[in-house]
C-alpha atoms as a PDB file:
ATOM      1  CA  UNK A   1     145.730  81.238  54.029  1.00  0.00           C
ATOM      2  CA  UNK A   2     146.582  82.709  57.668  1.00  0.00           C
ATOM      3  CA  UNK A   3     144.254  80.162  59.190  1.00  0.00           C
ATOM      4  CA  UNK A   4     146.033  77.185  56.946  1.00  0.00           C
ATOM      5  CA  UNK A   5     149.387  78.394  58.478  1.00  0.00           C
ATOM      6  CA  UNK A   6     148.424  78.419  62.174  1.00  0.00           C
ATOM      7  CA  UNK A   7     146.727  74.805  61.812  1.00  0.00           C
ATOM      8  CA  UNK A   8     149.405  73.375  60.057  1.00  0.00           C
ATOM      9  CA  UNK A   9     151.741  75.176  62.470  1.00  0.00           C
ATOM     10  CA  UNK A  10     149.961  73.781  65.962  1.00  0.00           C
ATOM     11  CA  UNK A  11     150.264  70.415  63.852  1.00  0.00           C
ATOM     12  CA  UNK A  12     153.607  70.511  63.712  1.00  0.00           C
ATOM     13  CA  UNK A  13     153.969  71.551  67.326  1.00  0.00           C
ATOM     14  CA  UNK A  14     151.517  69.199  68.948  1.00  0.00           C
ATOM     15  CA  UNK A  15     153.657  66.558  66.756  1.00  0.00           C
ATOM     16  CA  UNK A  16     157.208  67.461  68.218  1.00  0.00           C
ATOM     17  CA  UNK A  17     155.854  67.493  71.475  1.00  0.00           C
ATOM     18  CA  UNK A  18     154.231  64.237  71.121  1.00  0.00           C
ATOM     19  CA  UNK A  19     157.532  62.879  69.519  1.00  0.00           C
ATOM     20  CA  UNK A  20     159.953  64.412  71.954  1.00  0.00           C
ATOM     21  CA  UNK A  21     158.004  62.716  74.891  1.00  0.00           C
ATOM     22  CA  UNK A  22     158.351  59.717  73.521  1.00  0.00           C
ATOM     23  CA  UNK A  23     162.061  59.594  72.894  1.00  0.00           C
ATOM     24  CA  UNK A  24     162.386  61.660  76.429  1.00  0.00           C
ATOM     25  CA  UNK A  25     160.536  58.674  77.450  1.00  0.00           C
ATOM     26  CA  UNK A  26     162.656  55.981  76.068  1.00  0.00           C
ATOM     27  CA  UNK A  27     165.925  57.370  76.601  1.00  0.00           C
ATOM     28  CA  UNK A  28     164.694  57.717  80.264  1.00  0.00           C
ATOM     29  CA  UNK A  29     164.063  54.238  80.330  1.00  0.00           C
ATOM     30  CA  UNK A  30     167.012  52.964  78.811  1.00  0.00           C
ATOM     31  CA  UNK A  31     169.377  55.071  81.350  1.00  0.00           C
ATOM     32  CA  UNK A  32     166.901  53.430  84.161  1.00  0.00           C
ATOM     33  CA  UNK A  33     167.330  49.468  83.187  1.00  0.00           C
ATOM     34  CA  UNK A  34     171.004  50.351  82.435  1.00  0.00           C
ATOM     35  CA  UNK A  35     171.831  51.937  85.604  1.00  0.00           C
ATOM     36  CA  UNK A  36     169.870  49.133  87.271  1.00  0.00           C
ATOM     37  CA  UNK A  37     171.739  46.303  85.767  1.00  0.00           C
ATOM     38  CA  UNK A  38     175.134  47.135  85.826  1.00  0.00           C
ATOM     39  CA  UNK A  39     175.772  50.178  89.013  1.00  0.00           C
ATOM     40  CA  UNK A  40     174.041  47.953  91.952  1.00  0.00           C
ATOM     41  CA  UNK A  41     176.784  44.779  90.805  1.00  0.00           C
ATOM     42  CA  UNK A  42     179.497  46.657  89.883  1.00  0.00           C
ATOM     43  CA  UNK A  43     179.721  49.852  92.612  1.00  0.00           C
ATOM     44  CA  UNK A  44     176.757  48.559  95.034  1.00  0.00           C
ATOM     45  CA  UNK A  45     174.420  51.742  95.049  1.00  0.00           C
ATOM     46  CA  UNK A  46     171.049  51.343  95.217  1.00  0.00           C
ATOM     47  CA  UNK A  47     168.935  50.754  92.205  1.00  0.00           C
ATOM     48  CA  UNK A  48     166.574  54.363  90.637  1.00  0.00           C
ATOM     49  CA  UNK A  49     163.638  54.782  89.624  1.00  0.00           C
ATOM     50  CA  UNK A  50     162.216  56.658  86.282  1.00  0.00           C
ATOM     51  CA  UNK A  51     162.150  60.286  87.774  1.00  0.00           C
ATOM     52  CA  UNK A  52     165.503  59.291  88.975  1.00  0.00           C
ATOM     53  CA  UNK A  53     166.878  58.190  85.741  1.00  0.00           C
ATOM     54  CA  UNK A  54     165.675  61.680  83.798  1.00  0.00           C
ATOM     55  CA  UNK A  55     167.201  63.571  86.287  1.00  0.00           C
ATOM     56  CA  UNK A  56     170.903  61.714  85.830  1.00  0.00           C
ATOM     57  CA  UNK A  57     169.975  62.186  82.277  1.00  0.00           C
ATOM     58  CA  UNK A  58     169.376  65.898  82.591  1.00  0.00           C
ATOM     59  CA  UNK A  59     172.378  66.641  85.073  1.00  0.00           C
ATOM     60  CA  UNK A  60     174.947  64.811  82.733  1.00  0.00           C
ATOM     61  CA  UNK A  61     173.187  66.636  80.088  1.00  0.00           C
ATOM     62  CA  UNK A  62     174.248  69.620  81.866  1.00  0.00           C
ATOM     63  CA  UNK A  63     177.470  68.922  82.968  1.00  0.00           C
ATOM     64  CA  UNK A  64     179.123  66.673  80.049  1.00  0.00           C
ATOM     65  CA  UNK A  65     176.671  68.832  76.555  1.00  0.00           C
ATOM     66  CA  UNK A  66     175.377  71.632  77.869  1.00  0.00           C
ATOM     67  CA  UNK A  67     174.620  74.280  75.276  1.00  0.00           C
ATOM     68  CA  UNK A  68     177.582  73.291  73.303  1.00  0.00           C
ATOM     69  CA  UNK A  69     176.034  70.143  72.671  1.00  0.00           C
ATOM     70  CA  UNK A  70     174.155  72.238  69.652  1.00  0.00           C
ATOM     71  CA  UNK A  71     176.583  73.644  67.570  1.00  0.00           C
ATOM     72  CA  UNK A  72     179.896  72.262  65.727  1.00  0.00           C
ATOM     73  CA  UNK A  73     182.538  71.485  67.830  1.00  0.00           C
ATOM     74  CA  UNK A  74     186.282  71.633  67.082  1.00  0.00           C
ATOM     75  CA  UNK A  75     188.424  73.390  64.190  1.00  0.00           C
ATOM     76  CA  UNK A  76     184.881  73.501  62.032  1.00  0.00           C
ATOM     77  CA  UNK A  77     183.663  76.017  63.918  1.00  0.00           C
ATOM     78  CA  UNK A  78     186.253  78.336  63.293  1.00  0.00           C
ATOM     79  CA  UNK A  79     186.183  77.989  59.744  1.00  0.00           C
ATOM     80  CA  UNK A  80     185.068  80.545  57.189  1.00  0.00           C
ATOM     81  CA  UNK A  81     182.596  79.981  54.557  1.00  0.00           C
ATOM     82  CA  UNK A  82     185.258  79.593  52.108  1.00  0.00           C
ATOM     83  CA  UNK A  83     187.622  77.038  53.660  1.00  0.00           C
ATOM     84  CA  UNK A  84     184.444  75.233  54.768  1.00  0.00           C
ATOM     85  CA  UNK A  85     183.428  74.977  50.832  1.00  0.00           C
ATOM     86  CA  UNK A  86     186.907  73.978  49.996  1.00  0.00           C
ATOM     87  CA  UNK A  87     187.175  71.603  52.466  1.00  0.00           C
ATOM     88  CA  UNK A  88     184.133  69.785  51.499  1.00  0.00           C
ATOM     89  CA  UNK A  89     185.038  70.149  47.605  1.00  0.00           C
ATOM     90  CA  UNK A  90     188.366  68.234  48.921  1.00  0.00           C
ATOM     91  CA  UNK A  91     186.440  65.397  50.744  1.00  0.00           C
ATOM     92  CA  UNK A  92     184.236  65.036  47.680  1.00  0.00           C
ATOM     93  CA  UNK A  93     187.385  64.611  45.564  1.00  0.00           C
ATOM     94  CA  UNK A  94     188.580  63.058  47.745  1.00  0.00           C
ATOM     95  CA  UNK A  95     185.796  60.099  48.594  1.00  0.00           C
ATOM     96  CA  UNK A  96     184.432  59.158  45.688  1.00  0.00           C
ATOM     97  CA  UNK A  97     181.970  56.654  44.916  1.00  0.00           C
ATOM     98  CA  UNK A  98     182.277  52.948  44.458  1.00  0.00           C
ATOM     99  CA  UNK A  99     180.870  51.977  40.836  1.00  0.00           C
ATOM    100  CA  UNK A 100     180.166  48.324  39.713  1.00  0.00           C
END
């Protein structure tokens, strides 16, 4: 049972690091061929590279997220349990589905 828990555990880990790569990847690349074709026309730097791109991606990670970037922003955040339940009970009265 212990054993069963640990594999299926380093499955799940070796997964989300495989899957996090990939979309680390990706998003690296898209802030690359962005940067690339529209900051050299419009401003006239010089064009990055992949390294490059991940870091601009980390430092306005940093400066514009940051750990805030996690949890609920804004006027939910200070919100109790209760008015968060009522508040939701309101939207569901309040949005209700289309039937045809």
């Amino acid at each position: 049972m212990k054993k069963e828990r640990i594999q299926r555990f380093a499955h799940f880990a070796i997964g989300g690091l495989v899957i996090g790569s990939i979309v680390v990847a990706g998003l690296g690349q898209a802030v690359l061929q962005l940067w690339n074709w529209l900051i050299p026309s419009i401003f006239g730097l010089p064009r990055i590279g992949f390294w490059q791109a991940l870091g601009l991606m980390g430092l306005s990670w940093i400066l514009f997220a940051g750990p805030r970037g996690m949890r609920p922003r804004g006027p939910w955040r200070r919100m109790s349990p209760e008015e968060r339940a009522r508040f939701r009970q309101g939207m569901r009265e309040r949005i209700k589905p289309v039937t045809t």
